[in-house]
C-alpha atoms as a PDB file:
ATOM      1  CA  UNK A   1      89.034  31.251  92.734  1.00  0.00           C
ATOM      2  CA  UNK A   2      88.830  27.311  92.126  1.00  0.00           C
ATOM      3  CA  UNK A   3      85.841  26.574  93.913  1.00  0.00           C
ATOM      4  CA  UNK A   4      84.166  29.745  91.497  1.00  0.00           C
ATOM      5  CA  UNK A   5      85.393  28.108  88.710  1.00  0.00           C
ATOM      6  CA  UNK A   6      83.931  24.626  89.966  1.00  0.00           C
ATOM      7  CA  UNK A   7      80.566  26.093  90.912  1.00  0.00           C
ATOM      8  CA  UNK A   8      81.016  27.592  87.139  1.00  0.00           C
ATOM      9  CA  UNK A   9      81.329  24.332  85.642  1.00  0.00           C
ATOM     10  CA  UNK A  10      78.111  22.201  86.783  1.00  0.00           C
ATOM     11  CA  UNK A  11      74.460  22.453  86.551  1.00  0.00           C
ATOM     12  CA  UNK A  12      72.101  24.498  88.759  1.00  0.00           C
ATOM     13  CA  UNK A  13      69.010  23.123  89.969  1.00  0.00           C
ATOM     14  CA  UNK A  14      67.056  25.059  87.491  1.00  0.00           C
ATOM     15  CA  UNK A  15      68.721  23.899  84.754  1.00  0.00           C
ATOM     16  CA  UNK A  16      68.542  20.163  85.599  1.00  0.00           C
ATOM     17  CA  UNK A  17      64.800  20.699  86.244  1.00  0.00           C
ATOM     18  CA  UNK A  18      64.644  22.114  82.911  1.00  0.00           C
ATOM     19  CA  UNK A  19      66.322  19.551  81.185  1.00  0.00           C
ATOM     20  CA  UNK A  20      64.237  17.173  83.104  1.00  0.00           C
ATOM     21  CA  UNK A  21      60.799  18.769  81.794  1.00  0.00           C
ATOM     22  CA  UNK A  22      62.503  18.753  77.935  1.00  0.00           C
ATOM     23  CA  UNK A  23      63.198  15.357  77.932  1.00  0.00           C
ATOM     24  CA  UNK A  24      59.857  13.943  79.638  1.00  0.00           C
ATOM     25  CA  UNK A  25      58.132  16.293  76.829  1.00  0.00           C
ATOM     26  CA  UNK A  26      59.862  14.774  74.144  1.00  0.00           C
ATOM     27  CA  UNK A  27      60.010  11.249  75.434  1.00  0.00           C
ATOM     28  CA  UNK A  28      56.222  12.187  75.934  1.00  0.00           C
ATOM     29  CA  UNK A  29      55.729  12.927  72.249  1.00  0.00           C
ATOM     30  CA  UNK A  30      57.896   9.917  70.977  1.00  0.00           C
ATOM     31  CA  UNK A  31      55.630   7.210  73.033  1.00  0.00           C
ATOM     32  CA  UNK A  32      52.782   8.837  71.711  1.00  0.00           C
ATOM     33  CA  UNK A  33      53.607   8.432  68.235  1.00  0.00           C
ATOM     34  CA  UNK A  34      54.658   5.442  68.666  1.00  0.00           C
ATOM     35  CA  UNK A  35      51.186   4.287  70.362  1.00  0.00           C
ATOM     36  CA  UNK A  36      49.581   6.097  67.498  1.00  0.00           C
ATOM     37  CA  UNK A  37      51.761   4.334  64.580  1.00  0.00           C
ATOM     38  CA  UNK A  38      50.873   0.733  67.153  1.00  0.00           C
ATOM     39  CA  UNK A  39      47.191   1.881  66.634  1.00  0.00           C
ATOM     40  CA  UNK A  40      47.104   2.418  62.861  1.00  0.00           C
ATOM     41  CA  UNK A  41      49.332  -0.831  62.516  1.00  0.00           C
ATOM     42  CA  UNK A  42      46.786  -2.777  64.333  1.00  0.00           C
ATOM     43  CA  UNK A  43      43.711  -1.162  62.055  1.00  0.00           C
ATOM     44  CA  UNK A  44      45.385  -1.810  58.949  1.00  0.00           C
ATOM     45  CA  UNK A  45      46.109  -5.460  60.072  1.00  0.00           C
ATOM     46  CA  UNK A  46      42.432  -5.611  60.846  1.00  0.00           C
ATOM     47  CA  UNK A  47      41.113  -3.999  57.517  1.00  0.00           C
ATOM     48  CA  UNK A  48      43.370  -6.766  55.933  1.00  0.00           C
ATOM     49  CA  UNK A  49      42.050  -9.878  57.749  1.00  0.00           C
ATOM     50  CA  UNK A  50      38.801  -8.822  56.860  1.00  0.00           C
ATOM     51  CA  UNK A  51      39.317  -7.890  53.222  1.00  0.00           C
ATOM     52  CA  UNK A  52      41.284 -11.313  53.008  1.00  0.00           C
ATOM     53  CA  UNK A  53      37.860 -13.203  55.010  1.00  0.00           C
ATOM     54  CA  UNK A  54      35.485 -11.560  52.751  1.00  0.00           C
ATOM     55  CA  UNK A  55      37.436 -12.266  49.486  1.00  0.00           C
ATOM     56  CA  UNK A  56      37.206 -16.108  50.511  1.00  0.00           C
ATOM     57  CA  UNK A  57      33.621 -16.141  50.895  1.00  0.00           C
ATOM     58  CA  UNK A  58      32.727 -14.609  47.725  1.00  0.00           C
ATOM     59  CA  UNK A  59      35.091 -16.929  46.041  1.00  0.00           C
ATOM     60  CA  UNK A  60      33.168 -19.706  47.852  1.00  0.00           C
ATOM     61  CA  UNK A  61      29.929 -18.422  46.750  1.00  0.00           C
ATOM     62  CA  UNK A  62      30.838 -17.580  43.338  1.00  0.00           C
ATOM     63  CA  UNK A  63      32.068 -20.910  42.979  1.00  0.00           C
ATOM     64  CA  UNK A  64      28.645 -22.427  44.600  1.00  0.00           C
ATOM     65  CA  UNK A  65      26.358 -20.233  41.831  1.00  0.00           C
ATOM     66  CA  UNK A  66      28.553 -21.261  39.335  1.00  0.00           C
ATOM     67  CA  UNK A  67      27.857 -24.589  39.680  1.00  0.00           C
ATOM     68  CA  UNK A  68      24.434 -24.635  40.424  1.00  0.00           C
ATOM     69  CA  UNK A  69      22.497 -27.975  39.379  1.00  0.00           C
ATOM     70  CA  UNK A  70      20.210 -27.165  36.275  1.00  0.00           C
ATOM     71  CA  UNK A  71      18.521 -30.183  35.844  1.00  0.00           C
ATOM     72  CA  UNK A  72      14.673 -30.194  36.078  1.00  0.00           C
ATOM     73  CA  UNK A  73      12.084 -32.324  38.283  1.00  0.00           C
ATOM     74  CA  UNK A  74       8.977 -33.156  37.794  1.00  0.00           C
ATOM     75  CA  UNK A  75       6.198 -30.672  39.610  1.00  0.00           C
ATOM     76  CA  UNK A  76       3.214 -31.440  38.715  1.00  0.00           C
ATOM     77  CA  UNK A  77       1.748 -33.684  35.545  1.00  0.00           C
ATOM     78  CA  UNK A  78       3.332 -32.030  32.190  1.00  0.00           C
ATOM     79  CA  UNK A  79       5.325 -29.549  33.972  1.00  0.00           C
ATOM     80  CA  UNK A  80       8.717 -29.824  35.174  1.00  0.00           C
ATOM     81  CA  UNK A  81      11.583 -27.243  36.986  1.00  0.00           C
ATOM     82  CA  UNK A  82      15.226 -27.258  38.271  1.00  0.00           C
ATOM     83  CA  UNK A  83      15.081 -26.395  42.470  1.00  0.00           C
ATOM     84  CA  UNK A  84      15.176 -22.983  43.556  1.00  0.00           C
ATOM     85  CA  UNK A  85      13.500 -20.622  45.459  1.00  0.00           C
ATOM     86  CA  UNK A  86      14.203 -17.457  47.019  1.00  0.00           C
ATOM     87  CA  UNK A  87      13.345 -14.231  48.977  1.00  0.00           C
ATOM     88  CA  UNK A  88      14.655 -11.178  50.619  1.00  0.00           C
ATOM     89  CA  UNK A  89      16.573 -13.267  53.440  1.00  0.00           C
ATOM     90  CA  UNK A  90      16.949 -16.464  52.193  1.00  0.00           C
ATOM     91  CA  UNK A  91      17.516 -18.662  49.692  1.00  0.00           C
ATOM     92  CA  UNK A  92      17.761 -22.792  48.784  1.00  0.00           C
ATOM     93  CA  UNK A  93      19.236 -24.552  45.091  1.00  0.00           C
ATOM     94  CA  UNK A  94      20.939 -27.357  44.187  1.00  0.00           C
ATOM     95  CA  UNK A  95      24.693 -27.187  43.808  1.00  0.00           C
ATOM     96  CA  UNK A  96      27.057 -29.084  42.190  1.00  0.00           C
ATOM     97  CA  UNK A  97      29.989 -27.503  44.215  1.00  0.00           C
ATOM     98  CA  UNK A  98      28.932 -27.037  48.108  1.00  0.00           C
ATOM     99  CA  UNK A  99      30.974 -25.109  50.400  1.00  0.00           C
ATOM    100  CA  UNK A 100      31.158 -27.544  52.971  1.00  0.00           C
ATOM    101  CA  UNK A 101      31.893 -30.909  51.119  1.00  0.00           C
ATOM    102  CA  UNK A 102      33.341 -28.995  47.817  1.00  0.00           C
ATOM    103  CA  UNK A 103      33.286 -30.503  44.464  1.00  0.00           C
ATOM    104  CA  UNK A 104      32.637 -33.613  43.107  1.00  0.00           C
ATOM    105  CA  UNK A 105      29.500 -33.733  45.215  1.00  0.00           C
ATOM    106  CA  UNK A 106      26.497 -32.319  44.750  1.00  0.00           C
ATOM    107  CA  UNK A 107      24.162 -30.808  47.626  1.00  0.00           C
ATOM    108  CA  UNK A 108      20.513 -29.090  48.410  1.00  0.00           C
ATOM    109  CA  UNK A 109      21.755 -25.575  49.827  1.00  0.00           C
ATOM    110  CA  UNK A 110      20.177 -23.289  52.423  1.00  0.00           C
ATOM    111  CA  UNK A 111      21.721 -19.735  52.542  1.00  0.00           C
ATOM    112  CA  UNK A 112      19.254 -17.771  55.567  1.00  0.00           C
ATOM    113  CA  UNK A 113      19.886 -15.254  57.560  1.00  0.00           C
ATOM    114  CA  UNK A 114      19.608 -15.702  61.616  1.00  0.00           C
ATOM    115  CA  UNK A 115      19.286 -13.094  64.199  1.00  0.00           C
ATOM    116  CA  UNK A 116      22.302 -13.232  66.363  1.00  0.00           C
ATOM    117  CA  UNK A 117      21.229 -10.692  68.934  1.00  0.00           C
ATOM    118  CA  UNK A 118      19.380  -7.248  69.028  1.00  0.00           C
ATOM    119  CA  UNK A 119      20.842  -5.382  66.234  1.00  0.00           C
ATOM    120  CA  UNK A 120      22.905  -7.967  64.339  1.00  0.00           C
ATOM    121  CA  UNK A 121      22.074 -10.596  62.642  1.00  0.00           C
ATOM    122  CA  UNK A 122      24.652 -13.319  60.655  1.00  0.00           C
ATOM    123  CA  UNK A 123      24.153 -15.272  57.043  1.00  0.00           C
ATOM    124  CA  UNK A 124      24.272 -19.577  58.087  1.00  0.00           C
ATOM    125  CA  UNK A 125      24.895 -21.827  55.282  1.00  0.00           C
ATOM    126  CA  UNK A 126      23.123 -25.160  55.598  1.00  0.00           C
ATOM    127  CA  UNK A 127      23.448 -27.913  53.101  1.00  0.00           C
ATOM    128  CA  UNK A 128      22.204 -31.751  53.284  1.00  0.00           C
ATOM    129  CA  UNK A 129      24.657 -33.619  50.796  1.00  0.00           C
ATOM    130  CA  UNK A 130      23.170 -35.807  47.815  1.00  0.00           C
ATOM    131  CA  UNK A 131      19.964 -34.718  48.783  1.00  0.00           C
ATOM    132  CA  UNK A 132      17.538 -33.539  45.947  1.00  0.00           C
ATOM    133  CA  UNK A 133      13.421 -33.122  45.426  1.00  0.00           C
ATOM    134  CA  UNK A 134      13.470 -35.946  43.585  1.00  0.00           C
ATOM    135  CA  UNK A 135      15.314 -38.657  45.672  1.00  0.00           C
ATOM    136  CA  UNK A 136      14.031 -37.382  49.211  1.00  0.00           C
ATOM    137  CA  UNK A 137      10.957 -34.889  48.417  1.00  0.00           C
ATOM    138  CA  UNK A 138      10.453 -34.510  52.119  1.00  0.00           C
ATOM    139  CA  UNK A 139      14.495 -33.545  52.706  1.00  0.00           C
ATOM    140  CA  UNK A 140      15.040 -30.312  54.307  1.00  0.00           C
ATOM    141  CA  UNK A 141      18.449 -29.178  54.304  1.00  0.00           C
ATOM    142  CA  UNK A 142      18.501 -26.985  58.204  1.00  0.00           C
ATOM    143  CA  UNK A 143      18.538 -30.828  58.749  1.00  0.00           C
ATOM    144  CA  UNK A 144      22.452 -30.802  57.118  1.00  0.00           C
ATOM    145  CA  UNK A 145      25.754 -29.510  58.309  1.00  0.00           C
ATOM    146  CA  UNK A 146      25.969 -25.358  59.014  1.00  0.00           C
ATOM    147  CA  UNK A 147      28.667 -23.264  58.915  1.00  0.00           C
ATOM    148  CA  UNK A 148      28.280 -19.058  59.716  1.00  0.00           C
ATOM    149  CA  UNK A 149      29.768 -17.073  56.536  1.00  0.00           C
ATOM    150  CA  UNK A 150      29.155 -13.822  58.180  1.00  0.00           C
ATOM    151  CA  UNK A 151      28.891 -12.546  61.789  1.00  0.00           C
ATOM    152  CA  UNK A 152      27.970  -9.127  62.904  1.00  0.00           C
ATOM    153  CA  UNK A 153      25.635  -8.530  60.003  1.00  0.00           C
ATOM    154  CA  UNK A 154      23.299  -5.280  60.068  1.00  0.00           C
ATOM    155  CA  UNK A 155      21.637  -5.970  57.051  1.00  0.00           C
ATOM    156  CA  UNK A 156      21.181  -7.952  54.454  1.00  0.00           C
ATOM    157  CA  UNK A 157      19.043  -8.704  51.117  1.00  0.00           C
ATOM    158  CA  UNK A 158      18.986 -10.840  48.047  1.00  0.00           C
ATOM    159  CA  UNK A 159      17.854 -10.133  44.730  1.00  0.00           C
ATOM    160  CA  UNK A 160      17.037 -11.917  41.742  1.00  0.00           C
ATOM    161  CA  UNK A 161      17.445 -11.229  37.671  1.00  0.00           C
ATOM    162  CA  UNK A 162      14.401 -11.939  35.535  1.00  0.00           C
ATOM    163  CA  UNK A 163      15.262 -12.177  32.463  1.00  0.00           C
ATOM    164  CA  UNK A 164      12.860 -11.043  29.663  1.00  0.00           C
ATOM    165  CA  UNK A 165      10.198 -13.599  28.615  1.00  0.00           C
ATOM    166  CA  UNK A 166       6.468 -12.526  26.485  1.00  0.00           C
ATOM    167  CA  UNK A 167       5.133 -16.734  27.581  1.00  0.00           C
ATOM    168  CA  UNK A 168       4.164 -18.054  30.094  1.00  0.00           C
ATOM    169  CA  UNK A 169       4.605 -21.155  31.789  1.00  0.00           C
ATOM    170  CA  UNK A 170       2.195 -23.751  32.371  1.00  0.00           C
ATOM    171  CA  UNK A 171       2.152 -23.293  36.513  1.00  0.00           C
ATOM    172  CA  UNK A 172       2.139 -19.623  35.694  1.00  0.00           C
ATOM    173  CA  UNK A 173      -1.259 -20.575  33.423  1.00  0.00           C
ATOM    174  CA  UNK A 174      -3.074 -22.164  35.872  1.00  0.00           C
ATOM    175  CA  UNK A 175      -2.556 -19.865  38.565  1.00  0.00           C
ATOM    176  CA  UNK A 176      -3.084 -16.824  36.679  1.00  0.00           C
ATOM    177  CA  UNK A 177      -0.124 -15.137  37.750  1.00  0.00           C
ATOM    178  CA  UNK A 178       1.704 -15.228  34.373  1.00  0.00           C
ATOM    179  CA  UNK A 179       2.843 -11.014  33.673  1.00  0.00           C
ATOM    180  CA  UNK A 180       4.918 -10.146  30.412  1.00  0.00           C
ATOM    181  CA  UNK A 181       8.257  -8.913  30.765  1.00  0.00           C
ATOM    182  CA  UNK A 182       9.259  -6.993  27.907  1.00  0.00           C
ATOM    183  CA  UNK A 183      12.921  -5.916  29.810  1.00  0.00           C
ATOM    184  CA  UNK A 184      14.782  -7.825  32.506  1.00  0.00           C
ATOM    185  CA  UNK A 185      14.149  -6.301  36.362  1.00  0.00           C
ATOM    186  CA  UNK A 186      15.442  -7.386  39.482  1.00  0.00           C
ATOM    187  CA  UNK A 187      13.025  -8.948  41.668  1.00  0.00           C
ATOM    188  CA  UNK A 188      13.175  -9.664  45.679  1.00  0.00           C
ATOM    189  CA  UNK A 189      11.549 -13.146  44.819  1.00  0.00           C
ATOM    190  CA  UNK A 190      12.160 -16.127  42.559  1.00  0.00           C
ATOM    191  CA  UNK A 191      10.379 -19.433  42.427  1.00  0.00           C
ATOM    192  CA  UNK A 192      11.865 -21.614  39.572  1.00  0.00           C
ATOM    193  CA  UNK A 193       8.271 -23.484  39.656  1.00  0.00           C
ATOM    194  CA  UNK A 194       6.791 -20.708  37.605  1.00  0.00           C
ATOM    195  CA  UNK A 195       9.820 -19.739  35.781  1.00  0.00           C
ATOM    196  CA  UNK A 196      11.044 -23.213  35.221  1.00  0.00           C
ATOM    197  CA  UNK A 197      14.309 -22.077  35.012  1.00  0.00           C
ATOM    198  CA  UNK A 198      17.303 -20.976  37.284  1.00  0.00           C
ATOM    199  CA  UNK A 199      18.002 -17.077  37.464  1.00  0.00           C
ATOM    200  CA  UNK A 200      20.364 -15.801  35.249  1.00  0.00           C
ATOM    201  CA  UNK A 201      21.608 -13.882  38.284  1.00  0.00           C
ATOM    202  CA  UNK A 202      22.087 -13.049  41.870  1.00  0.00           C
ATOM    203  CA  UNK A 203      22.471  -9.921  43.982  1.00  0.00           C
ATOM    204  CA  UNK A 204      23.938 -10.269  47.579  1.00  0.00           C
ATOM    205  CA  UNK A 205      23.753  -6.886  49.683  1.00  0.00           C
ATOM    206  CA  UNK A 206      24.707  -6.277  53.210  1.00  0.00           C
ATOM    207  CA  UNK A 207      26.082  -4.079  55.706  1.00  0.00           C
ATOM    208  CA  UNK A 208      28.656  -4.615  58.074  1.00  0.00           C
ATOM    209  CA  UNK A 209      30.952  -2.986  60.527  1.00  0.00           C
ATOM    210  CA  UNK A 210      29.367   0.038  58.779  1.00  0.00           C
ATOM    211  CA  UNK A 211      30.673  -1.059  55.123  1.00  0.00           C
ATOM    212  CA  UNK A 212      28.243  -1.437  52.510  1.00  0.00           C
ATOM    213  CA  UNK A 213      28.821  -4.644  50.162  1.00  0.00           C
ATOM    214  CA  UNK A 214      26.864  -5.398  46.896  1.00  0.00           C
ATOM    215  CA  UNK A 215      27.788  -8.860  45.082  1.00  0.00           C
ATOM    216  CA  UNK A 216      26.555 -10.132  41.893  1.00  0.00           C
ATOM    217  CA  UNK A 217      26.963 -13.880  40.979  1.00  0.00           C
ATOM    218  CA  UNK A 218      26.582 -15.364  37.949  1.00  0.00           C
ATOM    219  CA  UNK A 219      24.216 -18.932  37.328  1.00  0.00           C
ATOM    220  CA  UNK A 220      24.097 -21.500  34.356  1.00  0.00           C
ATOM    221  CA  UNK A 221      20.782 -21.227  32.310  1.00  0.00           C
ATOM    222  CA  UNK A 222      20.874 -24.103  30.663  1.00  0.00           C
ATOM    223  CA  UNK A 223      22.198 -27.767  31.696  1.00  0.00           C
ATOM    224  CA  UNK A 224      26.308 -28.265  30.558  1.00  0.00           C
ATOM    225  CA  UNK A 225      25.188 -31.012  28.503  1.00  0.00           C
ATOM    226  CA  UNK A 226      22.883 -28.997  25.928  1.00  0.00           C
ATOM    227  CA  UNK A 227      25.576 -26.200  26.166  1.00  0.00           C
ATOM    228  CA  UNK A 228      28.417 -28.202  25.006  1.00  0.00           C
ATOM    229  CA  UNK A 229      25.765 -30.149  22.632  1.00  0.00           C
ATOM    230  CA  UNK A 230      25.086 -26.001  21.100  1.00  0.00           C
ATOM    231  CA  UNK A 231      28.784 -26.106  20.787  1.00  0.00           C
ATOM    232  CA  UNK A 232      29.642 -28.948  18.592  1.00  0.00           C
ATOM    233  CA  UNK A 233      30.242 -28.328  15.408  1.00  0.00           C
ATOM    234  CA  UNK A 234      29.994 -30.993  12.843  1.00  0.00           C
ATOM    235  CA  UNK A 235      32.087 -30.853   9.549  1.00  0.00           C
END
């Protein structure tokens, strides 16, 4: 009767290799959620980073528009333009707050974008410090410092705001390429030799990692000192 009641007591072979199966299943399930929850960590970490890298570089170009250089050199005899020029993939100004060097200097700025291999492409900023058409005509600025903004780029376009204007310009005379713009339209070119005057605003688009960005900066019209001359008030 005891050794029944012993044999009773314990666990048959059966049962242990039940028990066995039961907890590999659930240990099974646990490490994969866990794995899963590691995963989604990791993505959100990444989505972060890059929110946080692409919020810097905005500021940074925001802050680059914002203080582009307005003042005017002379072109040709009677006619005279602030520097820039632009197109689809590239674009050069003068700014009064460079990425590299920062503010309080002022430099000529290349923004162009440069295949990096087959598919992708990246955005390189190139600027040549207190360097301006009318100190160094000759200066080109891929001769300054670099620095990538963007890697991994699939594509990527600039536009330009021109703003409304019924004259034209005395380049734009003697050209013959002077067309009335009763509205404002953006435009995938601007040369401030014909419109003697910086573009009121900038559009940035690109792709990347398979997220569309669009990015509008804002530019000074007119130099500070006439603004802040408009804005005295005499009593």
């Amino acid at each position: 009767m005891g050794s029944r009641r012993q044999n009773q007591s314990g666990f048959t072979l059966v049962e242990m290799l039940v028990s066995l199966a039961v907890f590999s299943a659930v240990l099974s399930i646990v490490m994969t959620g866990l794995h899963q929850g590691q995963m989604q960590w990791e993505r959100g970490s990444k989505q972060l980073d890059q929110a946080d890298y692409l919020i810097k570089r905005q500021n940074w170009l925001r802050q680059m528009f914002a203080q582009a250089n307005t003042a005017t050199f002379r072109i040709e005899y009677g006619a005279e333009a602030p520097y820039f020029l632009g197109n689809e993939q590239s674009l050069t100004f003068i700014s009064d707050a460079p990425i590299i060097s920062g503010p309080g200097t002022y430099a000529t700025v290349r923004l162009k974008l440069r295949q990096q291999d087959d598919d992708l492409y990246e955005m390189v900023l190139t600027q040549k410090p207190y360097s301006d058409p009318y100190l160094d005509p000759q200066a080109n600025p891929d001769d300054g410092k670099s620095l990538v903004l963007f890697h991994d780029i699939q594509h990527l376009s600039w536009r330009y705001f021109l703003a409304p204007r019924m004259e034209a310009t005395p380049l734009e005379i003697k050209y013959n390429r002077f067309k009335p713009r009763m509205e404002g339209y953006w435009d995938s070119e601007f040369d401030a030799n014909f419109e003697q005057e910086l573009p009121q605003y900038v559009a940035l688009s690109f792709k990347m990692h398979q997220q569309q960005y669009d990015w509008y900066f804002e530019l000074p019209v007119k130099p500070l000192a006439l603004i802040q001359e408009s804005q005295v008030v005499v009593h």
